[in-house]
PDB file of N, CA and C in Angstrom:
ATOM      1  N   UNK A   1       9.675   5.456  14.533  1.00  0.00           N
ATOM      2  CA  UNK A   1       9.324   4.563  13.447  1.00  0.00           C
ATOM      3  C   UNK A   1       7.804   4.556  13.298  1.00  0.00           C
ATOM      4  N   UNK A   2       6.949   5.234  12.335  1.00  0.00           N
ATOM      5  CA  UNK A   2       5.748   5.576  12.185  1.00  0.00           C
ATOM      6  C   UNK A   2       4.966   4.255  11.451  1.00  0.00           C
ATOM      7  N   UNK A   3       6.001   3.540  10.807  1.00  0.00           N
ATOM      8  CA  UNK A   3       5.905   2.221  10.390  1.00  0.00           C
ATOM      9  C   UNK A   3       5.350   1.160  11.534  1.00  0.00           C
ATOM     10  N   UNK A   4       5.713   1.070  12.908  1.00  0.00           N
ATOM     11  CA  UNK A   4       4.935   0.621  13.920  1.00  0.00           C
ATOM     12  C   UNK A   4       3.595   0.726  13.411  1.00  0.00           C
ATOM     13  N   UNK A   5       3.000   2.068  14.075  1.00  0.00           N
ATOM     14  CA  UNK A   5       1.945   2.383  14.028  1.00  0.00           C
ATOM     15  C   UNK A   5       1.342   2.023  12.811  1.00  0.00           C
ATOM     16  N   UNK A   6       1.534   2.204  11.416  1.00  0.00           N
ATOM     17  CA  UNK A   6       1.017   1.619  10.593  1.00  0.00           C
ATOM     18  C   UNK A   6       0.540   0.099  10.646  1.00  0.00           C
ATOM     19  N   UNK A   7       1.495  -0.222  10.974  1.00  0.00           N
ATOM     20  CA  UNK A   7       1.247  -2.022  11.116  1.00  0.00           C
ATOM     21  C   UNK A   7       0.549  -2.037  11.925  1.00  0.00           C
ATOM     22  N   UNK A   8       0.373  -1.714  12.830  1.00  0.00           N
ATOM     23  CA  UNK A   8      -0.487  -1.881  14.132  1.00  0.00           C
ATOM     24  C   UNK A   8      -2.072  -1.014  13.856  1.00  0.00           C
ATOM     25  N   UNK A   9      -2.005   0.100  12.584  1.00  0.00           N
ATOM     26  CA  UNK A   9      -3.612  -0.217  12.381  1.00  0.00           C
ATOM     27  C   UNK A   9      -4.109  -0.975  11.408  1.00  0.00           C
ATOM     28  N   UNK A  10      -2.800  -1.892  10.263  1.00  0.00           N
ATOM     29  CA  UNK A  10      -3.241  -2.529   9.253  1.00  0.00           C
ATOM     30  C   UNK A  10      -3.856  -3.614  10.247  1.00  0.00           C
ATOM     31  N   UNK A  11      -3.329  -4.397  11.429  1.00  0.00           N
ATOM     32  CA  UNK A  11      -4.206  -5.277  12.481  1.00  0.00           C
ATOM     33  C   UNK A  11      -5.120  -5.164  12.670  1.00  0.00           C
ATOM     34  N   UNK A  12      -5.372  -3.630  13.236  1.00  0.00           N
ATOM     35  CA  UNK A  12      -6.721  -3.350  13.486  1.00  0.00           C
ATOM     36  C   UNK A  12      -7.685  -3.895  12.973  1.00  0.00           C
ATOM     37  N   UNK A  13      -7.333  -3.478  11.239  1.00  0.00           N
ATOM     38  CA  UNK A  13      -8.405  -3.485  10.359  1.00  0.00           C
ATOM     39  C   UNK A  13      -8.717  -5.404  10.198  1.00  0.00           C
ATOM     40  N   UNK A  14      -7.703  -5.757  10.097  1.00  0.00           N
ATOM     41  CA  UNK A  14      -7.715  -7.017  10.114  1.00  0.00           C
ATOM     42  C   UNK A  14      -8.394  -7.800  11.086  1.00  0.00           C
ATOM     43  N   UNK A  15      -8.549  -7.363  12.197  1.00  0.00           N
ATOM     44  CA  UNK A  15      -9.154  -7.509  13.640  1.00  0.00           C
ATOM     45  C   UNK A  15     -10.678  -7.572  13.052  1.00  0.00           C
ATOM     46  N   UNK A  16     -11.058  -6.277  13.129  1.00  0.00           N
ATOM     47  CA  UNK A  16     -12.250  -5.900  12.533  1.00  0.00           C
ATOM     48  C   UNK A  16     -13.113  -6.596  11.481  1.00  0.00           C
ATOM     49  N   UNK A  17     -12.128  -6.743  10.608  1.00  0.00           N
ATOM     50  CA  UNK A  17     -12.929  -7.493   9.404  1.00  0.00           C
ATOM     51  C   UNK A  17     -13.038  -9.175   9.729  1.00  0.00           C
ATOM     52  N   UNK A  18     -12.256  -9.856  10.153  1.00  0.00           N
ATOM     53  CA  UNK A  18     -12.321 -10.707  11.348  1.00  0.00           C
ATOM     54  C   UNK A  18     -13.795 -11.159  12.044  1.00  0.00           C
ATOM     55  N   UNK A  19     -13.938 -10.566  12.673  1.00  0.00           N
ATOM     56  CA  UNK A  19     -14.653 -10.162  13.511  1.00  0.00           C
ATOM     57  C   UNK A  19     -16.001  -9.856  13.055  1.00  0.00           C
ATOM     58  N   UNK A  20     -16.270  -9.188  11.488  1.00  0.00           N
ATOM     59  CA  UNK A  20     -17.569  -9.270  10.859  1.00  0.00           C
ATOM     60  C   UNK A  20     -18.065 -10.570  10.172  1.00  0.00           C
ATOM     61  N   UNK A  21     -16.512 -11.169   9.652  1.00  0.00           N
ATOM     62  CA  UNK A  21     -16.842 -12.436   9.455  1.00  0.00           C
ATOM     63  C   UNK A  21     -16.401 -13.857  10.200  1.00  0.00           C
ATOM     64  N   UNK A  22     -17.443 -14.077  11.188  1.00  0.00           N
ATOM     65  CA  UNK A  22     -17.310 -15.396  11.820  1.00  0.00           C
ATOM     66  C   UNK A  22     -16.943 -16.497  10.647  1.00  0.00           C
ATOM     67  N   UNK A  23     -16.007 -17.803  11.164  1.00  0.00           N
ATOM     68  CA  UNK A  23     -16.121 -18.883  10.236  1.00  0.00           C
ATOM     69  C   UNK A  23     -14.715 -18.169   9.305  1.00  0.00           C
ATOM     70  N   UNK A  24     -14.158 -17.174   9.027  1.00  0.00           N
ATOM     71  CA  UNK A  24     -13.060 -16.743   7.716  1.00  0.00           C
ATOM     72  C   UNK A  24     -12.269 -16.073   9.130  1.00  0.00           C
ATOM     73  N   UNK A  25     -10.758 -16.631   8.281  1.00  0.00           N
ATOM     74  CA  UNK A  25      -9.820 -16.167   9.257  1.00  0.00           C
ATOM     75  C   UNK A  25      -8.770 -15.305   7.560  1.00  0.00           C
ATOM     76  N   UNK A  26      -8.519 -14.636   8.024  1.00  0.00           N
ATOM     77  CA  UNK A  26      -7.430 -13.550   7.447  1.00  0.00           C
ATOM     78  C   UNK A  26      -5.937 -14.431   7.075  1.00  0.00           C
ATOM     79  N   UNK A  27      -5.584 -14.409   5.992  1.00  0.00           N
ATOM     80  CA  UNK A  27      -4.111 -15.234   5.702  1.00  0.00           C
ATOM     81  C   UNK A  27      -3.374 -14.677   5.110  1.00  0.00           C
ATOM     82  N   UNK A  28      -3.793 -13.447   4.423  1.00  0.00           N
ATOM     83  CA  UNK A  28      -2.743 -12.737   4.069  1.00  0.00           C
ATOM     84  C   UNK A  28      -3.314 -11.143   3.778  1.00  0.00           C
ATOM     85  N   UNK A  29      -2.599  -9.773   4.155  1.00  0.00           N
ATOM     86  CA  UNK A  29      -2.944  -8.529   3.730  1.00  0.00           C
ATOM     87  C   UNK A  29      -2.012  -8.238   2.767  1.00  0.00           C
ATOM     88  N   UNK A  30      -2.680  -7.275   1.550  1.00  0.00           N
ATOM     89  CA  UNK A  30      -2.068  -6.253   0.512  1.00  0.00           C
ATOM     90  C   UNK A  30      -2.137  -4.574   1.119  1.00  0.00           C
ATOM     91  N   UNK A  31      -1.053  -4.712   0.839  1.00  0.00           N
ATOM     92  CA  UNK A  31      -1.557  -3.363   0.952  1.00  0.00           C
ATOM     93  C   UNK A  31      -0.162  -2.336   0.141  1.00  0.00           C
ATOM     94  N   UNK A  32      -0.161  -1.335  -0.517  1.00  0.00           N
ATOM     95  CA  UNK A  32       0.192  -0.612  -1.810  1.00  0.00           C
ATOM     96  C   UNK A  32       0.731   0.921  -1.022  1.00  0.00           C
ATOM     97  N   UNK A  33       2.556   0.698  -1.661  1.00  0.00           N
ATOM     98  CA  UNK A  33       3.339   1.981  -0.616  1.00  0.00           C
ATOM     99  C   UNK A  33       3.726   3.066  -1.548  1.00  0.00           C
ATOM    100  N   UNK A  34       3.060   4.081  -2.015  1.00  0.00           N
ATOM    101  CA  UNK A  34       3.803   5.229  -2.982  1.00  0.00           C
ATOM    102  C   UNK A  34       5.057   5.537  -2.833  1.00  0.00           C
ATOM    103  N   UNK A  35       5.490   5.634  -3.878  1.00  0.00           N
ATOM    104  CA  UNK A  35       7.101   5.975  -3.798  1.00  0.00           C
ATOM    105  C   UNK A  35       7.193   7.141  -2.864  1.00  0.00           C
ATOM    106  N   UNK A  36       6.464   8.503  -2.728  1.00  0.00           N
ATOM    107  CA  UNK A  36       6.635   9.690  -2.121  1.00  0.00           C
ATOM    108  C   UNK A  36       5.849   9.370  -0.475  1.00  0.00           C
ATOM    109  N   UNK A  37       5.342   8.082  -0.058  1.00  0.00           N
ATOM    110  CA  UNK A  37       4.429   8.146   1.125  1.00  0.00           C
ATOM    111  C   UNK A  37       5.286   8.414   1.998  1.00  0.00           C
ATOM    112  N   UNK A  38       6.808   8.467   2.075  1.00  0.00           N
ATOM    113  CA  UNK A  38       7.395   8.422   3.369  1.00  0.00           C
ATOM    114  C   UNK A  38       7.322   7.141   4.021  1.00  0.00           C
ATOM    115  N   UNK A  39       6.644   6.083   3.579  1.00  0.00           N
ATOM    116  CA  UNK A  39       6.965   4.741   4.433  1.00  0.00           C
ATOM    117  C   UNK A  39       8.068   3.931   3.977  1.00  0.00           C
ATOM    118  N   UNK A  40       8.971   3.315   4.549  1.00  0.00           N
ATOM    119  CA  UNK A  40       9.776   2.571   4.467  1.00  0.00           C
ATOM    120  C   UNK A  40       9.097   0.777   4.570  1.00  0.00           C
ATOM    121  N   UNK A  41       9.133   0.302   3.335  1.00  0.00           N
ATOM    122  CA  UNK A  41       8.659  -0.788   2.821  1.00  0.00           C
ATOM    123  C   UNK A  41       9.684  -1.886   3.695  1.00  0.00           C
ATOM    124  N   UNK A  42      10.290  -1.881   3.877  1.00  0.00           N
ATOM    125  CA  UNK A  42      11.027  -3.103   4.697  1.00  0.00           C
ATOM    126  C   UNK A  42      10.877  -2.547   6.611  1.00  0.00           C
ATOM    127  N   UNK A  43      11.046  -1.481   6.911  1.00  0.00           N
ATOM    128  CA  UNK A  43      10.916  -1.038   8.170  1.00  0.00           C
ATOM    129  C   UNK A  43       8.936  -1.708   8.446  1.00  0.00           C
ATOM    130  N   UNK A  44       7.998  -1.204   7.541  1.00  0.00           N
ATOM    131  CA  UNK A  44       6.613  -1.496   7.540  1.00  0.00           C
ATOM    132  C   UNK A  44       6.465  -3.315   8.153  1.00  0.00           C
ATOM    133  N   UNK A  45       7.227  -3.730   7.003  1.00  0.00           N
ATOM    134  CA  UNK A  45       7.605  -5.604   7.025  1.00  0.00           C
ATOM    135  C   UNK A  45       7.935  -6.147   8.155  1.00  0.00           C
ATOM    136  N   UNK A  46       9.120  -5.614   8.484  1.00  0.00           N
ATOM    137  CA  UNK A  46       9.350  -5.813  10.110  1.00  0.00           C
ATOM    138  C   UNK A  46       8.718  -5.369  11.005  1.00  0.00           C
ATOM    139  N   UNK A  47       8.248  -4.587  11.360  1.00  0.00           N
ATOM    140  CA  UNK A  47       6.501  -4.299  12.546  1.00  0.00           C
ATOM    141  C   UNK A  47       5.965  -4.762  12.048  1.00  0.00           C
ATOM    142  N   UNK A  48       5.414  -5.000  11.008  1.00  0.00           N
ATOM    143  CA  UNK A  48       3.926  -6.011  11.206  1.00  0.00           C
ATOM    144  C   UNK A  48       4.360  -7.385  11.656  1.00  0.00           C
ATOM    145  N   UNK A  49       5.469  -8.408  11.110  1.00  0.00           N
ATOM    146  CA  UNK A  49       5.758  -9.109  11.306  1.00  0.00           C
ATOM    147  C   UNK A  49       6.266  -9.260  12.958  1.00  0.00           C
ATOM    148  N   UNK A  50       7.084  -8.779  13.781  1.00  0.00           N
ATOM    149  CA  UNK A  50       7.376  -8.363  15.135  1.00  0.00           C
ATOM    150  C   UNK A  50       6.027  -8.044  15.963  1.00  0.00           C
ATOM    151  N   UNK A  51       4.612  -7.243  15.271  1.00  0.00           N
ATOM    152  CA  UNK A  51       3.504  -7.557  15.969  1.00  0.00           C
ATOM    153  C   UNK A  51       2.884  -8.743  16.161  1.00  0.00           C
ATOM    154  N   UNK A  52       3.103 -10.054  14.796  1.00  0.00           N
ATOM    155  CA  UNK A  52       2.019 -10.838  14.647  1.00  0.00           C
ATOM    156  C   UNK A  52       2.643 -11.870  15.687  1.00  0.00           C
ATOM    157  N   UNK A  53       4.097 -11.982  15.265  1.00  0.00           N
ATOM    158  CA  UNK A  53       4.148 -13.443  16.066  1.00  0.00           C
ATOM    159  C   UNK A  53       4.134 -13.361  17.341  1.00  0.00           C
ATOM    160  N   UNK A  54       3.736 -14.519  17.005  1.00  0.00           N
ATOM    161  CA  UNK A  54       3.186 -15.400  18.764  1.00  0.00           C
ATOM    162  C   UNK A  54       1.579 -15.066  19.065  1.00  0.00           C
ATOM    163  N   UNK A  55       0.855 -14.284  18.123  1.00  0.00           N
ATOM    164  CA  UNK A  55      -0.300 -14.092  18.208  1.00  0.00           C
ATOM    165  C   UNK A  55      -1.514 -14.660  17.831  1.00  0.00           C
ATOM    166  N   UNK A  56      -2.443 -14.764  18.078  1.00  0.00           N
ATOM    167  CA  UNK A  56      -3.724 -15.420  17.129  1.00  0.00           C
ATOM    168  C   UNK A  56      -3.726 -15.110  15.968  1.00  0.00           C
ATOM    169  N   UNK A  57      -2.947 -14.026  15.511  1.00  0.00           N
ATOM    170  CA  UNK A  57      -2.715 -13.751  13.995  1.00  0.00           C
ATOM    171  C   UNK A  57      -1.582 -14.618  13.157  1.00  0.00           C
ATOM    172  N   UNK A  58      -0.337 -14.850  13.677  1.00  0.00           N
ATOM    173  CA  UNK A  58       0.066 -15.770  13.197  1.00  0.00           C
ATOM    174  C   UNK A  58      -0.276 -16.794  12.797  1.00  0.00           C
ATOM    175  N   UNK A  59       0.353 -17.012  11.238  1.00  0.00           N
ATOM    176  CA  UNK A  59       1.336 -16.695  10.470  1.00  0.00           C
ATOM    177  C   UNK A  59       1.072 -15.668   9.272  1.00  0.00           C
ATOM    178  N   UNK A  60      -0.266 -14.607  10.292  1.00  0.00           N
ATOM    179  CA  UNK A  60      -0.541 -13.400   8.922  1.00  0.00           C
ATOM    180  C   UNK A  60       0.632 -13.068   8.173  1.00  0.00           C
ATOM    181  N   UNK A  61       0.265 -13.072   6.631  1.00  0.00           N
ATOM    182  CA  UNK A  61       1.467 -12.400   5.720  1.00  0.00           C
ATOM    183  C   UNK A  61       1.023 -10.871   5.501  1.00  0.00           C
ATOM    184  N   UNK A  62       2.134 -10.223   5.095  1.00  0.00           N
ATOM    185  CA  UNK A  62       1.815  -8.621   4.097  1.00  0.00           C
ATOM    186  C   UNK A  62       2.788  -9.006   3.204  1.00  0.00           C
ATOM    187  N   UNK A  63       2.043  -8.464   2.062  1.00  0.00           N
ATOM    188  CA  UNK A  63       2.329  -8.606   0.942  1.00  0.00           C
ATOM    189  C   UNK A  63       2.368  -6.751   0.657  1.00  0.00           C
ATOM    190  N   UNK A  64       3.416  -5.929   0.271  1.00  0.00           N
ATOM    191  CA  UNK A  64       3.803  -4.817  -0.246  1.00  0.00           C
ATOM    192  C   UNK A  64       4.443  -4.746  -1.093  1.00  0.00           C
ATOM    193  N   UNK A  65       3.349  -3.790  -2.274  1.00  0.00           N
ATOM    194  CA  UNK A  65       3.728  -3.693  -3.506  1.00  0.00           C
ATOM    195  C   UNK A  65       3.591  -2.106  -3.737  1.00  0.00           C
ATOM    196  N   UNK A  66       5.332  -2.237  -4.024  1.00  0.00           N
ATOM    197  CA  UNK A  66       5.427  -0.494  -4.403  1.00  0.00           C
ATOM    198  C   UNK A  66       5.008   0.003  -5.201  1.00  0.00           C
ATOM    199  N   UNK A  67       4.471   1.398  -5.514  1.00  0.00           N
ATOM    200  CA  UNK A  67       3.850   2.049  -6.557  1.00  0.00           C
ATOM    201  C   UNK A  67       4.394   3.006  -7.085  1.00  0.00           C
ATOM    202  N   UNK A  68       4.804   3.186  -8.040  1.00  0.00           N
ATOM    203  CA  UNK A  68       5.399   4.609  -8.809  1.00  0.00           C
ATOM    204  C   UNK A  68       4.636   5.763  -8.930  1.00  0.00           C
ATOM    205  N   UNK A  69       5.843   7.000  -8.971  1.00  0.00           N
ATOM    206  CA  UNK A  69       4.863   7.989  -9.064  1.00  0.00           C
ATOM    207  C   UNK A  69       4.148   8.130 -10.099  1.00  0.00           C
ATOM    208  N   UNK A  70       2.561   8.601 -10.317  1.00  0.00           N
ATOM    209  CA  UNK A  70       1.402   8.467 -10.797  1.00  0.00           C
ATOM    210  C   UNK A  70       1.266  10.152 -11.232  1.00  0.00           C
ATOM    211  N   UNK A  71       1.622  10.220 -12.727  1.00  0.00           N
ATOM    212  CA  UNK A  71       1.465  11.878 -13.586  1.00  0.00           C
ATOM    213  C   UNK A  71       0.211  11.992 -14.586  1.00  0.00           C
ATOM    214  N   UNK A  72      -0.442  12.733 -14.452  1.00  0.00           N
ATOM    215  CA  UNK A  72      -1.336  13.393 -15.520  1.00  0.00           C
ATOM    216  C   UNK A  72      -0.937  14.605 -16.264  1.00  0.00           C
ATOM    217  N   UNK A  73      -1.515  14.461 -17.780  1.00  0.00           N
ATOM    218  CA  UNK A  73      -0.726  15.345 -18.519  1.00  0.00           C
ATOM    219  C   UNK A  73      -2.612  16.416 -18.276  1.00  0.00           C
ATOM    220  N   UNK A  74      -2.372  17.857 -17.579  1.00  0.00           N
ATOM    221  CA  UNK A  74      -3.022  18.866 -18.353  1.00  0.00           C
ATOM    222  C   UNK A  74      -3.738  19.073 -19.557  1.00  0.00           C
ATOM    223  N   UNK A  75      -3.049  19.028 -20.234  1.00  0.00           N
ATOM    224  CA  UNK A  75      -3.190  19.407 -21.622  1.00  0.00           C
ATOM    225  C   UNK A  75      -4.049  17.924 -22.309  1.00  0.00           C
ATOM    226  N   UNK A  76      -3.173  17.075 -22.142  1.00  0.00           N
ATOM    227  CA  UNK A  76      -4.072  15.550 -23.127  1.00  0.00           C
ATOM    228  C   UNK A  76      -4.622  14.889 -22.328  1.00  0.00           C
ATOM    229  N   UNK A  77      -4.403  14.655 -20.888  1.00  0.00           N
ATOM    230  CA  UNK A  77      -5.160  14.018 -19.814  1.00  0.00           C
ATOM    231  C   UNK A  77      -4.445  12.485 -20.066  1.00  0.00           C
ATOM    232  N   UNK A  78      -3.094  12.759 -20.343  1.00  0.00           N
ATOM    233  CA  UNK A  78      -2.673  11.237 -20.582  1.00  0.00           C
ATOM    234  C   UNK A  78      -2.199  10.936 -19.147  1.00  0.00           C
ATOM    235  N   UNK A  79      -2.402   9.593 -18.289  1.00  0.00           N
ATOM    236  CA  UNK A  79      -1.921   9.153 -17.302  1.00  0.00           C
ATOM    237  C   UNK A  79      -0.627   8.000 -17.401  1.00  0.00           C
ATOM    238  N   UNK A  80       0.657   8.356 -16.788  1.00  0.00           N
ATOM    239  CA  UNK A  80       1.489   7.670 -17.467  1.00  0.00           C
ATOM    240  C   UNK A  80       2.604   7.770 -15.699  1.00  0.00           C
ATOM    241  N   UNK A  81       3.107   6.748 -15.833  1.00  0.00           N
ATOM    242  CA  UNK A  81       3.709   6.488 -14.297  1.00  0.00           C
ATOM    243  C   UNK A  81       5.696   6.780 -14.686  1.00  0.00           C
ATOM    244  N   UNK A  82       6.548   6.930 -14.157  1.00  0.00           N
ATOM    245  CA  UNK A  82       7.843   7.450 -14.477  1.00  0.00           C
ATOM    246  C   UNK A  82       8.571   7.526 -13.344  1.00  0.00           C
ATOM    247  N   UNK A  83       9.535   6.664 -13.106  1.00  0.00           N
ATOM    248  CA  UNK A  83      10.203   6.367 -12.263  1.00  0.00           C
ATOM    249  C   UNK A  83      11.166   8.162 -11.607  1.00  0.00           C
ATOM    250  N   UNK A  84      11.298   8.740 -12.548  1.00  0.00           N
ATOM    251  CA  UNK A  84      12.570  10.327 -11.949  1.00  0.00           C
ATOM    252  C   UNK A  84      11.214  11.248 -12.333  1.00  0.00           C
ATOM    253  N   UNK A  85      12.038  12.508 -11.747  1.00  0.00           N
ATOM    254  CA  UNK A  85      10.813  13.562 -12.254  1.00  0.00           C
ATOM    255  C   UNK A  85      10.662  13.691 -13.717  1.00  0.00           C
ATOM    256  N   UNK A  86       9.484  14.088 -14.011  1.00  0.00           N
ATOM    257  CA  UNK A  86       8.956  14.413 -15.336  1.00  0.00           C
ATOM    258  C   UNK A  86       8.647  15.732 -15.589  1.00  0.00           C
ATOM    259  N   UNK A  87       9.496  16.130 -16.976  1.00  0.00           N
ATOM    260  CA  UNK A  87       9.043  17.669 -17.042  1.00  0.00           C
ATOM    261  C   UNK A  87       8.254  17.818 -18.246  1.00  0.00           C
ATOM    262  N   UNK A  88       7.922  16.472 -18.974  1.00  0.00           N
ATOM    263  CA  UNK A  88       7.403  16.816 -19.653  1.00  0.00           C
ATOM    264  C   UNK A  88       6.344  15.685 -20.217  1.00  0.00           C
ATOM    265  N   UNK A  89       4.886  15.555 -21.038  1.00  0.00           N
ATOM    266  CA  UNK A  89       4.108  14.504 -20.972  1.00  0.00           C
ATOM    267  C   UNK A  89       4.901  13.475 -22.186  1.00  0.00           C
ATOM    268  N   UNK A  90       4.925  12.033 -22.060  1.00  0.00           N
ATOM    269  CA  UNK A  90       5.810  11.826 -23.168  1.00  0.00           C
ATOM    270  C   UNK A  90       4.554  11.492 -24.423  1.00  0.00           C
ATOM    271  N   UNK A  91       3.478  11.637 -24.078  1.00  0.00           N
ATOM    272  CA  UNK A  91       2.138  11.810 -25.169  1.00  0.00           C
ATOM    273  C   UNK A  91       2.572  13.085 -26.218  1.00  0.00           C
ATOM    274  N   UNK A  92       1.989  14.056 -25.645  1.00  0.00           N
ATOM    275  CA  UNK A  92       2.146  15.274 -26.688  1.00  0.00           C
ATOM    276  C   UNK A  92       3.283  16.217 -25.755  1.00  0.00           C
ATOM    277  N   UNK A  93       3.854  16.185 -24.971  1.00  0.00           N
ATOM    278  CA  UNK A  93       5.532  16.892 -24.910  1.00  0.00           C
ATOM    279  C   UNK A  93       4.934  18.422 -24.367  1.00  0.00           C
ATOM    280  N   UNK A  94       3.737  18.417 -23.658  1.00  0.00           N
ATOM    281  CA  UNK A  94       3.367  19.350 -22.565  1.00  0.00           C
ATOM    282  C   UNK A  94       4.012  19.512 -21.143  1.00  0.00           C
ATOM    283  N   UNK A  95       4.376  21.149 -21.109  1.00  0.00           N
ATOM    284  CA  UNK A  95       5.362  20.327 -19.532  1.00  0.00           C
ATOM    285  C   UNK A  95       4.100  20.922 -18.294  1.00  0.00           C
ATOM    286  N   UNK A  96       2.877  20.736 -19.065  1.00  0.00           N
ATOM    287  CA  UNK A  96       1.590  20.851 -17.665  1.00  0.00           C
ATOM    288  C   UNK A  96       1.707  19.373 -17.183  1.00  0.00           C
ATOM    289  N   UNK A  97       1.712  19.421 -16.119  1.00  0.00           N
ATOM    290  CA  UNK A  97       2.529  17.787 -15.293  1.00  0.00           C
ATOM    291  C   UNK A  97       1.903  18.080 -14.124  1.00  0.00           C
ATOM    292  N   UNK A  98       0.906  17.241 -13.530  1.00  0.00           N
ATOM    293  CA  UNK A  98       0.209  17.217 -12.588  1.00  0.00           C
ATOM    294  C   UNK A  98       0.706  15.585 -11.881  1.00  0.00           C
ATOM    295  N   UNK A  99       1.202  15.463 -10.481  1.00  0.00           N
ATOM    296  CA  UNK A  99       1.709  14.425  -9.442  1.00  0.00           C
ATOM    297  C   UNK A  99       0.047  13.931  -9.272  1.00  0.00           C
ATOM    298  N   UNK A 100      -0.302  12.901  -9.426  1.00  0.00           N
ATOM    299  CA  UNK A 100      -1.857  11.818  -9.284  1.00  0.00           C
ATOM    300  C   UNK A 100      -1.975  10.882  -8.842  1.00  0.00           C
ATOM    301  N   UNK A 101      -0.503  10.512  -8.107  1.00  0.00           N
ATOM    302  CA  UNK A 101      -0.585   8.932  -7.566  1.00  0.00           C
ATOM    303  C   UNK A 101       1.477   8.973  -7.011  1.00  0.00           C
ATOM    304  N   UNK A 102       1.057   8.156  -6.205  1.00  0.00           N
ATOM    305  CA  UNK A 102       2.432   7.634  -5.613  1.00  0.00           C
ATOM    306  C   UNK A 102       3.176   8.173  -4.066  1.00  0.00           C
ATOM    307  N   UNK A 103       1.440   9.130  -3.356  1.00  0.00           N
ATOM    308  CA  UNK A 103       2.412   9.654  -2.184  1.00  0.00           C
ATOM    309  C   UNK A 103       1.270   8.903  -1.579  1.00  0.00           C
ATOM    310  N   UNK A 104       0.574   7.839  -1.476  1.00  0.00           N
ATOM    311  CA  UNK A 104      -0.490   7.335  -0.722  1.00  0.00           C
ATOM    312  C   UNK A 104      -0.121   5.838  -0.507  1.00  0.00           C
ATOM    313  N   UNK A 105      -0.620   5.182   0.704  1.00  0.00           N
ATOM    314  CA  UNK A 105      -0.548   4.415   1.349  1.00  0.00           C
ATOM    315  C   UNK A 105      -2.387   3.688   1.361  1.00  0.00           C
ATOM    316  N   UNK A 106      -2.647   2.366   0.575  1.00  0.00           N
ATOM    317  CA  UNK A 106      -3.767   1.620   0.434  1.00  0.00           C
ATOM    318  C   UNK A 106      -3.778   0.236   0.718  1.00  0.00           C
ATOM    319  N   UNK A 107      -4.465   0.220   1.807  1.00  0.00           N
ATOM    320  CA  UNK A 107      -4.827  -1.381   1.870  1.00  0.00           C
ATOM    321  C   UNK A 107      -5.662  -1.802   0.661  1.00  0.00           C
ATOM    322  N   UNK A 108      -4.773  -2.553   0.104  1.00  0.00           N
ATOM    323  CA  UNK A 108      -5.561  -3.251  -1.058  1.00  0.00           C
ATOM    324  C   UNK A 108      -6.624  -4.480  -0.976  1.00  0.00           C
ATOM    325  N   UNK A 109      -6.054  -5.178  -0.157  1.00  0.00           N
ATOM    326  CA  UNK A 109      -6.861  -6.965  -0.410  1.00  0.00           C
ATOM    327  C   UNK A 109      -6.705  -7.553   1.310  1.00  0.00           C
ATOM    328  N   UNK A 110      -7.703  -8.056   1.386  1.00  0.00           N
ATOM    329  CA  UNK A 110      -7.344  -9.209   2.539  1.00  0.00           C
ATOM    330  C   UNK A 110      -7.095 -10.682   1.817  1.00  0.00           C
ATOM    331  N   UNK A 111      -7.031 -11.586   2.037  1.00  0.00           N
ATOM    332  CA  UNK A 111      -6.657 -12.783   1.803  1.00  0.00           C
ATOM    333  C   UNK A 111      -7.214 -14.047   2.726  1.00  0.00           C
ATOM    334  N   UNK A 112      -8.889 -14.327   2.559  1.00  0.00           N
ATOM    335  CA  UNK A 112      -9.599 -15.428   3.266  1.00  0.00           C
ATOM    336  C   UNK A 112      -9.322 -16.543   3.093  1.00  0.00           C
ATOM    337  N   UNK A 113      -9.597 -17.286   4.046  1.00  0.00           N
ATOM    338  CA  UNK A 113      -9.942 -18.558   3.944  1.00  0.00           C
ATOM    339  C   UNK A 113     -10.775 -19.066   4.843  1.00  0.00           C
ATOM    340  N   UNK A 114     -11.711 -20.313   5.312  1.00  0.00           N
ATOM    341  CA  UNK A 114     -12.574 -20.884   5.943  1.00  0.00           C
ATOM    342  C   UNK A 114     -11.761 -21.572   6.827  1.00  0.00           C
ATOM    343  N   UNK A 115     -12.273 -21.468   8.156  1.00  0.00           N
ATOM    344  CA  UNK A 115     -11.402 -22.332   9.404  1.00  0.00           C
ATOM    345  C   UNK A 115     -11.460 -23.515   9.687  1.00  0.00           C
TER     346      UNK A 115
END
């Protein structure tokens, strides 16, 4: 489950940033799962959650928000997102189809507050 490990460096980072700011404690992470990343969005949920409690991090939240795959058209440079494969741009009906988004994994946001 590679999803462990994920959770366990989204902490890290959380640790870290923590840690630059004395006085702000961390209350909630974003962070953004491409449809093609290979992570399992509920497996992710459960390790982070199974790391935090009982910890000084508790009651950290994650908040995961899936992302669709992300196409650029070649030809018009139109960017347009589409749940099945795409063979073709639905702008001008080019089947130059370039994949631009949706196999990546981003921490988006932390979520402060003052202690």
């Amino acid at each position: 489950m590679h999803e462990l490990s994920i959770a366990g460096s989204i902490l890290d980072t959380v640790e870290a940033e923590s840690a630059r700011r004395p006085g702000m404690r961390v209350v909630k992470v974003g962070v953004r799962v491409g449809e093609l990343s290979g992570v399992n969005a509920e497996a992710l949920q459960f390790g982070f959650e199974a790391l935090v409690k009982g910890t000084h991090l508790d009651p950290l939240a994650l908040e995961i928000e899936q992302v669709p795959l992300g196409h650029r058209c070649s030809v018009c440079a139109h960017l347009f997102s589409a749940q099945d494969e795409v063979s073709r741009c639905p702008l001008c009906a080019s089947p130059e189809i370039l994949l631009v988004g949706g196999d990546d994994l981003h921490l988006a946001y932390l979520e402060v507050e003052d202690r």
